[in-house]
PDB file of N, CA and C in Angstrom:
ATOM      1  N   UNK A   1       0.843  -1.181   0.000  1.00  0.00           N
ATOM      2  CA  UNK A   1       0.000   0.000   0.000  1.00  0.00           C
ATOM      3  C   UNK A   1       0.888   1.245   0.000  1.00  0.00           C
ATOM      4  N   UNK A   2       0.711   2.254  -1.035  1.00  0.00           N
ATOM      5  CA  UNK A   2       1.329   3.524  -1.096  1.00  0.00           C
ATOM      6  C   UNK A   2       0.615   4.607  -0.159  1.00  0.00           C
ATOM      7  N   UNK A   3       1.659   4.762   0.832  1.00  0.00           N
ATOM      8  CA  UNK A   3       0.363   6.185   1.477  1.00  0.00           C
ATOM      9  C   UNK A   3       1.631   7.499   0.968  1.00  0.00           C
ATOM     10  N   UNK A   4       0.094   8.714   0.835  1.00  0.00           N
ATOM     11  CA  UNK A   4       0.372   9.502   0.242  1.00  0.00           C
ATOM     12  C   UNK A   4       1.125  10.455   1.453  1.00  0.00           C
ATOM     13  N   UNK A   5       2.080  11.261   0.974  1.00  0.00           N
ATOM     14  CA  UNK A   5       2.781  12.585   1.908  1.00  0.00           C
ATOM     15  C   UNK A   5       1.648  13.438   1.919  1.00  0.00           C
ATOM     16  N   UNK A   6       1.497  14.110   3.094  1.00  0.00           N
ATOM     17  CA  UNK A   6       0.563  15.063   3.398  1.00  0.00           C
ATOM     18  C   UNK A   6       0.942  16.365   2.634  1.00  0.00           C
ATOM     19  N   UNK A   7       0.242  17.240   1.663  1.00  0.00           N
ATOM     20  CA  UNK A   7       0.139  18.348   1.712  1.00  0.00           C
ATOM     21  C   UNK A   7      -0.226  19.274   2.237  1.00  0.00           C
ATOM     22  N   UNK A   8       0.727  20.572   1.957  1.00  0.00           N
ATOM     23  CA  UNK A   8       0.696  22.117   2.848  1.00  0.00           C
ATOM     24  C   UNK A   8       0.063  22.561   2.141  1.00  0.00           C
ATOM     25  N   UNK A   9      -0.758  23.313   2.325  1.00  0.00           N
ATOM     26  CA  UNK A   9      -2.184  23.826   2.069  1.00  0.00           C
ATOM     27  C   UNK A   9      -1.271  25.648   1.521  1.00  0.00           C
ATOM     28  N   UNK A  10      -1.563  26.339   0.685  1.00  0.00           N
ATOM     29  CA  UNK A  10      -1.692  27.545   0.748  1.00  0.00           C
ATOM     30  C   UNK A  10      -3.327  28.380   0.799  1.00  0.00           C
ATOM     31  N   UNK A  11      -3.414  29.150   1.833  1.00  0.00           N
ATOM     32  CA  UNK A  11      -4.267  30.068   2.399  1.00  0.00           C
ATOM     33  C   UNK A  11      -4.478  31.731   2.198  1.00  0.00           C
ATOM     34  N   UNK A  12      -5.727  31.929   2.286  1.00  0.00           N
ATOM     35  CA  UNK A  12      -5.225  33.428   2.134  1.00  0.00           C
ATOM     36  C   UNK A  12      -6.142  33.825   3.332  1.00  0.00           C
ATOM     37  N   UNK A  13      -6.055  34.331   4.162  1.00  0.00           N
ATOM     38  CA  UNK A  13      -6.289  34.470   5.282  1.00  0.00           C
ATOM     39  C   UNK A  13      -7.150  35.990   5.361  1.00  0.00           C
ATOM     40  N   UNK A  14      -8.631  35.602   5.692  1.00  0.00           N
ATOM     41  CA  UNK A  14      -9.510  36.685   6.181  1.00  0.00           C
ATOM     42  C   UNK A  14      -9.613  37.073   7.206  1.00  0.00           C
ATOM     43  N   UNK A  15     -10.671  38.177   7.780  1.00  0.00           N
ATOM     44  CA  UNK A  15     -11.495  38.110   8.843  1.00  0.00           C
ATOM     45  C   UNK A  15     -12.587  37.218   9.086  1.00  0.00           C
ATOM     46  N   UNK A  16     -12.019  36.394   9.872  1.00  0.00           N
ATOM     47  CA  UNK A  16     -13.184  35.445   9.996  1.00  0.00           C
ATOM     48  C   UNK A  16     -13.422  34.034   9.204  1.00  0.00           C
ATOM     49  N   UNK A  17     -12.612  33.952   8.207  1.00  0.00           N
ATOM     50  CA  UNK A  17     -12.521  32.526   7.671  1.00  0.00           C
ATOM     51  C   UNK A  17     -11.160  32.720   6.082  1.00  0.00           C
ATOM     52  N   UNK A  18     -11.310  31.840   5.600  1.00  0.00           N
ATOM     53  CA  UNK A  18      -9.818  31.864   4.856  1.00  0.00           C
ATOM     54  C   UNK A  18     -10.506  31.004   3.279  1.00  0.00           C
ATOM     55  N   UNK A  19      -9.367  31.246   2.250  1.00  0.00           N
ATOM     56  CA  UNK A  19      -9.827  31.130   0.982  1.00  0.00           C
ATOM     57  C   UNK A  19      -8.588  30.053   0.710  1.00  0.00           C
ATOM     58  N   UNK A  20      -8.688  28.863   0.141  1.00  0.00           N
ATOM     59  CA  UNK A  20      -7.942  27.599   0.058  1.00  0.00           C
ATOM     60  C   UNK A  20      -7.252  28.077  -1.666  1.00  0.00           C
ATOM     61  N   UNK A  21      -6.283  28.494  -1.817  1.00  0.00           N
ATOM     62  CA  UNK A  21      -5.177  28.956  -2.928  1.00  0.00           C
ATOM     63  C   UNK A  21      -4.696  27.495  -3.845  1.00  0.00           C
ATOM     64  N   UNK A  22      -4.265  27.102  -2.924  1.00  0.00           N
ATOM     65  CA  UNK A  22      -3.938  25.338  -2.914  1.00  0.00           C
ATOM     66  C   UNK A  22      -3.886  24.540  -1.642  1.00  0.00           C
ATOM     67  N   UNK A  23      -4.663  23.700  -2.927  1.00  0.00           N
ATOM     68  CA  UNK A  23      -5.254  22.567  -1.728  1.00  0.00           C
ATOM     69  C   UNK A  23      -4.241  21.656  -0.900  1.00  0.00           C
ATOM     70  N   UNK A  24      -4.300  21.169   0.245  1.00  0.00           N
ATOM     71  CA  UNK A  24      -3.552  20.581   1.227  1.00  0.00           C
ATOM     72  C   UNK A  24      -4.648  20.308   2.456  1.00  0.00           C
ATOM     73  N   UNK A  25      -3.924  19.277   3.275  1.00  0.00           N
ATOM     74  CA  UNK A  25      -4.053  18.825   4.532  1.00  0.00           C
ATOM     75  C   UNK A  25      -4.071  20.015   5.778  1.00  0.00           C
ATOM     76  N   UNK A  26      -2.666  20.800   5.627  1.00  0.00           N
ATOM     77  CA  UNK A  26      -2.169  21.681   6.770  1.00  0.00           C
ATOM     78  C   UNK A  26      -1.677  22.604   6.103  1.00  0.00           C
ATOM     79  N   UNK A  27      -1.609  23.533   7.215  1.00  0.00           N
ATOM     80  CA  UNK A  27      -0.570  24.637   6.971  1.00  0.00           C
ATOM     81  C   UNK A  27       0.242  24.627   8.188  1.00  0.00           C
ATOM     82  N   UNK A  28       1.477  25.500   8.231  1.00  0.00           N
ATOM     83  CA  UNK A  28       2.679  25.468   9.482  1.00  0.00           C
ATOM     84  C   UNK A  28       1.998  26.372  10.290  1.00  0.00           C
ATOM     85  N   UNK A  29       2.304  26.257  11.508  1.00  0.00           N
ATOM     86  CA  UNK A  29       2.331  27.605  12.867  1.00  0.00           C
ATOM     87  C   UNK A  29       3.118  28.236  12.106  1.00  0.00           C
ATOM     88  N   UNK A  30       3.336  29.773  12.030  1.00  0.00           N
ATOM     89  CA  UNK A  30       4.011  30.485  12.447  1.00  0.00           C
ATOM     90  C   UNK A  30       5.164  30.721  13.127  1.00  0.00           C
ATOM     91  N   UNK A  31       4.571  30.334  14.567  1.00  0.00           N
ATOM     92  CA  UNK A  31       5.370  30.501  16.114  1.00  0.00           C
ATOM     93  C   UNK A  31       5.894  29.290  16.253  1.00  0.00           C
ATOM     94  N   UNK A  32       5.644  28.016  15.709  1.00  0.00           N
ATOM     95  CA  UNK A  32       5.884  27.230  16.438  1.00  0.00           C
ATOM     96  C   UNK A  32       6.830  26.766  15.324  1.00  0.00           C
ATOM     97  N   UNK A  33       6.046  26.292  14.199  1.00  0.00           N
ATOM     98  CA  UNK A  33       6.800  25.274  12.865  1.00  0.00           C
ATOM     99  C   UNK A  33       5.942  24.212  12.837  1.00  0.00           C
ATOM    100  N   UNK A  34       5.206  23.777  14.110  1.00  0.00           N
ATOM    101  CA  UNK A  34       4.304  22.685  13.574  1.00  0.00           C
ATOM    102  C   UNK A  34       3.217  22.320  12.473  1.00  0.00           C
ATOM    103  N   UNK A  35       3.178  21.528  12.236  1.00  0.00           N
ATOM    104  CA  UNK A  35       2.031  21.634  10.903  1.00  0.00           C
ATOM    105  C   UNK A  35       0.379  21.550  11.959  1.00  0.00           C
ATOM    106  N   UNK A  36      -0.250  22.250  11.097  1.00  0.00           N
ATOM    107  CA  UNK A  36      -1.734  22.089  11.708  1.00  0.00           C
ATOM    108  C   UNK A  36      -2.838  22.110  10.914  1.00  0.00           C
ATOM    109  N   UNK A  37      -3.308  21.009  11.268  1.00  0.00           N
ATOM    110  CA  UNK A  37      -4.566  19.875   9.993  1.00  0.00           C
ATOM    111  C   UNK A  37      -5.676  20.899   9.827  1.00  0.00           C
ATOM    112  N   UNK A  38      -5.942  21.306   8.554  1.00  0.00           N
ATOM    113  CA  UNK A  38      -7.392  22.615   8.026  1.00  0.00           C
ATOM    114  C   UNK A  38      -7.986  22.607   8.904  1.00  0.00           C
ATOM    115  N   UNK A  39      -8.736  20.868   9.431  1.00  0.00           N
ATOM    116  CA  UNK A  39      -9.766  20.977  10.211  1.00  0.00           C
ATOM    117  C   UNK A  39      -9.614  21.500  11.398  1.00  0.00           C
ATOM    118  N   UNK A  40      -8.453  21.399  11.682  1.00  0.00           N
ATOM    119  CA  UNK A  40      -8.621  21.916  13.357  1.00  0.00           C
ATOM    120  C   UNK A  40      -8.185  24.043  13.335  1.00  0.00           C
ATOM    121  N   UNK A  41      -7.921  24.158  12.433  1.00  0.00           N
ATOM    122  CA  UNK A  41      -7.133  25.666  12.088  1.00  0.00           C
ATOM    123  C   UNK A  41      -8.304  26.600  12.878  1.00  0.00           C
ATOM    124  N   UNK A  42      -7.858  27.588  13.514  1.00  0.00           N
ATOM    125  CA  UNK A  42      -9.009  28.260  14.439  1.00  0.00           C
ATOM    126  C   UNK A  42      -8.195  29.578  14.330  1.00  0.00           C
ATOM    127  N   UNK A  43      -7.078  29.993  14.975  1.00  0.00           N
ATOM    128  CA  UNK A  43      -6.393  31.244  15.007  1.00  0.00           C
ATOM    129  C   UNK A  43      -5.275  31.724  13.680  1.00  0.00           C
ATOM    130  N   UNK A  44      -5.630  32.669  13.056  1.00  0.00           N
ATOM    131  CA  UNK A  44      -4.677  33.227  12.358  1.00  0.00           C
ATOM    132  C   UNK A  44      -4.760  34.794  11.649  1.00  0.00           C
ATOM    133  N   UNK A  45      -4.130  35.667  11.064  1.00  0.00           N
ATOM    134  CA  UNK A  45      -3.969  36.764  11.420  1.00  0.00           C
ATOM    135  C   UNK A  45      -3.760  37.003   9.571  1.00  0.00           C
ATOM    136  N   UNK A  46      -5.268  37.683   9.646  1.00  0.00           N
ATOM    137  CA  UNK A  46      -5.428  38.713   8.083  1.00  0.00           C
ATOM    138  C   UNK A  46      -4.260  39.381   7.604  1.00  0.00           C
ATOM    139  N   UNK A  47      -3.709  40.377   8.685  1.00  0.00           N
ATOM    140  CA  UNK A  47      -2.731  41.354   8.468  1.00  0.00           C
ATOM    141  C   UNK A  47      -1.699  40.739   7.795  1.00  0.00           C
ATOM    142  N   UNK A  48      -0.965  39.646   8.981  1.00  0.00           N
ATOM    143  CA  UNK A  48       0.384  39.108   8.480  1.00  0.00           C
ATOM    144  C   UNK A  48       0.111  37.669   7.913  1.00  0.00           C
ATOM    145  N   UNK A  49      -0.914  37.612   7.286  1.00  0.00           N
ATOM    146  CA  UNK A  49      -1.117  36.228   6.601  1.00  0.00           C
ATOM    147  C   UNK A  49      -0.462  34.709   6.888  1.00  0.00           C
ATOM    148  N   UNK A  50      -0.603  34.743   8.519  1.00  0.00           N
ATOM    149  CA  UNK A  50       0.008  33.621   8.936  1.00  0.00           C
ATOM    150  C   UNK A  50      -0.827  32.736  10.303  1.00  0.00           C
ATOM    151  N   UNK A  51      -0.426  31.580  10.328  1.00  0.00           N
ATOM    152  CA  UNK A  51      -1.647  30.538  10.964  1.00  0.00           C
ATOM    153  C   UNK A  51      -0.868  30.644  11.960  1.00  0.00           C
ATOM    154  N   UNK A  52      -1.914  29.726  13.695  1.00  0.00           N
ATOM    155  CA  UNK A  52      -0.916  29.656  14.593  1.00  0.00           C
ATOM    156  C   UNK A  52      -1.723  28.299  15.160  1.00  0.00           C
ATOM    157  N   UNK A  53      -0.978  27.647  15.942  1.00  0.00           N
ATOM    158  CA  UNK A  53      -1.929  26.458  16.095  1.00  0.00           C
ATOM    159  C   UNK A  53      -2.831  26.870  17.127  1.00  0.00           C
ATOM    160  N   UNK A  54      -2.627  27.827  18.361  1.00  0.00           N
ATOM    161  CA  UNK A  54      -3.641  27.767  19.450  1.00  0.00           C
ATOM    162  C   UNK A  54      -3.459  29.429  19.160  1.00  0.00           C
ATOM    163  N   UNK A  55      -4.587  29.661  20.907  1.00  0.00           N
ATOM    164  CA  UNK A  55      -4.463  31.094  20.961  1.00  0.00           C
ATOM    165  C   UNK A  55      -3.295  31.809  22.263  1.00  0.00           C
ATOM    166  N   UNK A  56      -2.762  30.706  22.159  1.00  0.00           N
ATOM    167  CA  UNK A  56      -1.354  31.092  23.322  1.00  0.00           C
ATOM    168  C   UNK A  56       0.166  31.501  22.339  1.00  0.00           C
ATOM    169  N   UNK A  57      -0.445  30.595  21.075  1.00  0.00           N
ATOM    170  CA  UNK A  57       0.817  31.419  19.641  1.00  0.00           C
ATOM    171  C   UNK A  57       0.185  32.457  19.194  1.00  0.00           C
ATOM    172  N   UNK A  58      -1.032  32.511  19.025  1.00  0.00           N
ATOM    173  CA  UNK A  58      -1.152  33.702  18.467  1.00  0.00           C
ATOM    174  C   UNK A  58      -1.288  35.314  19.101  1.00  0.00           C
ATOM    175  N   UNK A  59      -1.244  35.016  20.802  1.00  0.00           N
ATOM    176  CA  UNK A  59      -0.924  36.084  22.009  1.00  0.00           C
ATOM    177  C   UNK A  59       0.452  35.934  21.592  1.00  0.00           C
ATOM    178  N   UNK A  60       0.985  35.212  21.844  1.00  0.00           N
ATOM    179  CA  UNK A  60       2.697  35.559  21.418  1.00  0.00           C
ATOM    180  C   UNK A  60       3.108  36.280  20.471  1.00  0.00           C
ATOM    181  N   UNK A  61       2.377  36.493  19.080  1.00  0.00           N
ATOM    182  CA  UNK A  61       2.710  36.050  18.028  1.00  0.00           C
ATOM    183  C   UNK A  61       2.563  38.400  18.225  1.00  0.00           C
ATOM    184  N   UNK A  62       1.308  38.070  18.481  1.00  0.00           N
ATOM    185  CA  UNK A  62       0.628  39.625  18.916  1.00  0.00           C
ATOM    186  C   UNK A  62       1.529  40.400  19.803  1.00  0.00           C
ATOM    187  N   UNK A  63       1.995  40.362  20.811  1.00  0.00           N
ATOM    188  CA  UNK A  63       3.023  40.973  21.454  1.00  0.00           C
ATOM    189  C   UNK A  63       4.445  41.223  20.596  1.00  0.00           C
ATOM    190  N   UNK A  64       4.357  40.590  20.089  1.00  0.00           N
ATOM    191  CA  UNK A  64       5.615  40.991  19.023  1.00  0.00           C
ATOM    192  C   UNK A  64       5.675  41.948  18.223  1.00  0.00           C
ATOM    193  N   UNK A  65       4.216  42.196  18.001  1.00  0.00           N
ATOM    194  CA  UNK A  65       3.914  43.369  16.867  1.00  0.00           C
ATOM    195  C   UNK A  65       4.688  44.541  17.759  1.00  0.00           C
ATOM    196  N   UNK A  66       4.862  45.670  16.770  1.00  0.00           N
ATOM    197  CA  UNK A  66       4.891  46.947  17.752  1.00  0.00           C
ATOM    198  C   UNK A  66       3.673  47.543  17.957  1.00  0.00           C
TER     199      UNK A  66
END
């Protein structure tokens, strides 16, 4: 049996929900590097067009801003 490598998803990231560019499984944290599966994707940031897996990366991620 061949199993397939997971694909990284490209996103374009709204307010409030996101537009699938190319299709994939995941996209990376940001903060972290981990990959994180579409379905579970909850926090990520319009401005800087980037995912985070929880909302403790994406408080991090926010303090960084100036």
């Amino acid at each position: 049996m061949v199993t397939e490598a997971p694909e990284q998803a490209a996103l374009h990231y709204g307010d409030g929900e996101y537009a699938v560019l190319k299709p994939g499984r995941f996209v990376t944290c940001a903060v972290t590097g981990k990959p994180i599966p579409l379905e579970t994707l909850r926090y990520w940031s319009s401005s800087l067009q980037e995912a985070y897996a929880g909302p403790a990366e994406a408080f991090q991620r926010l303090a960084q801003q100036p």
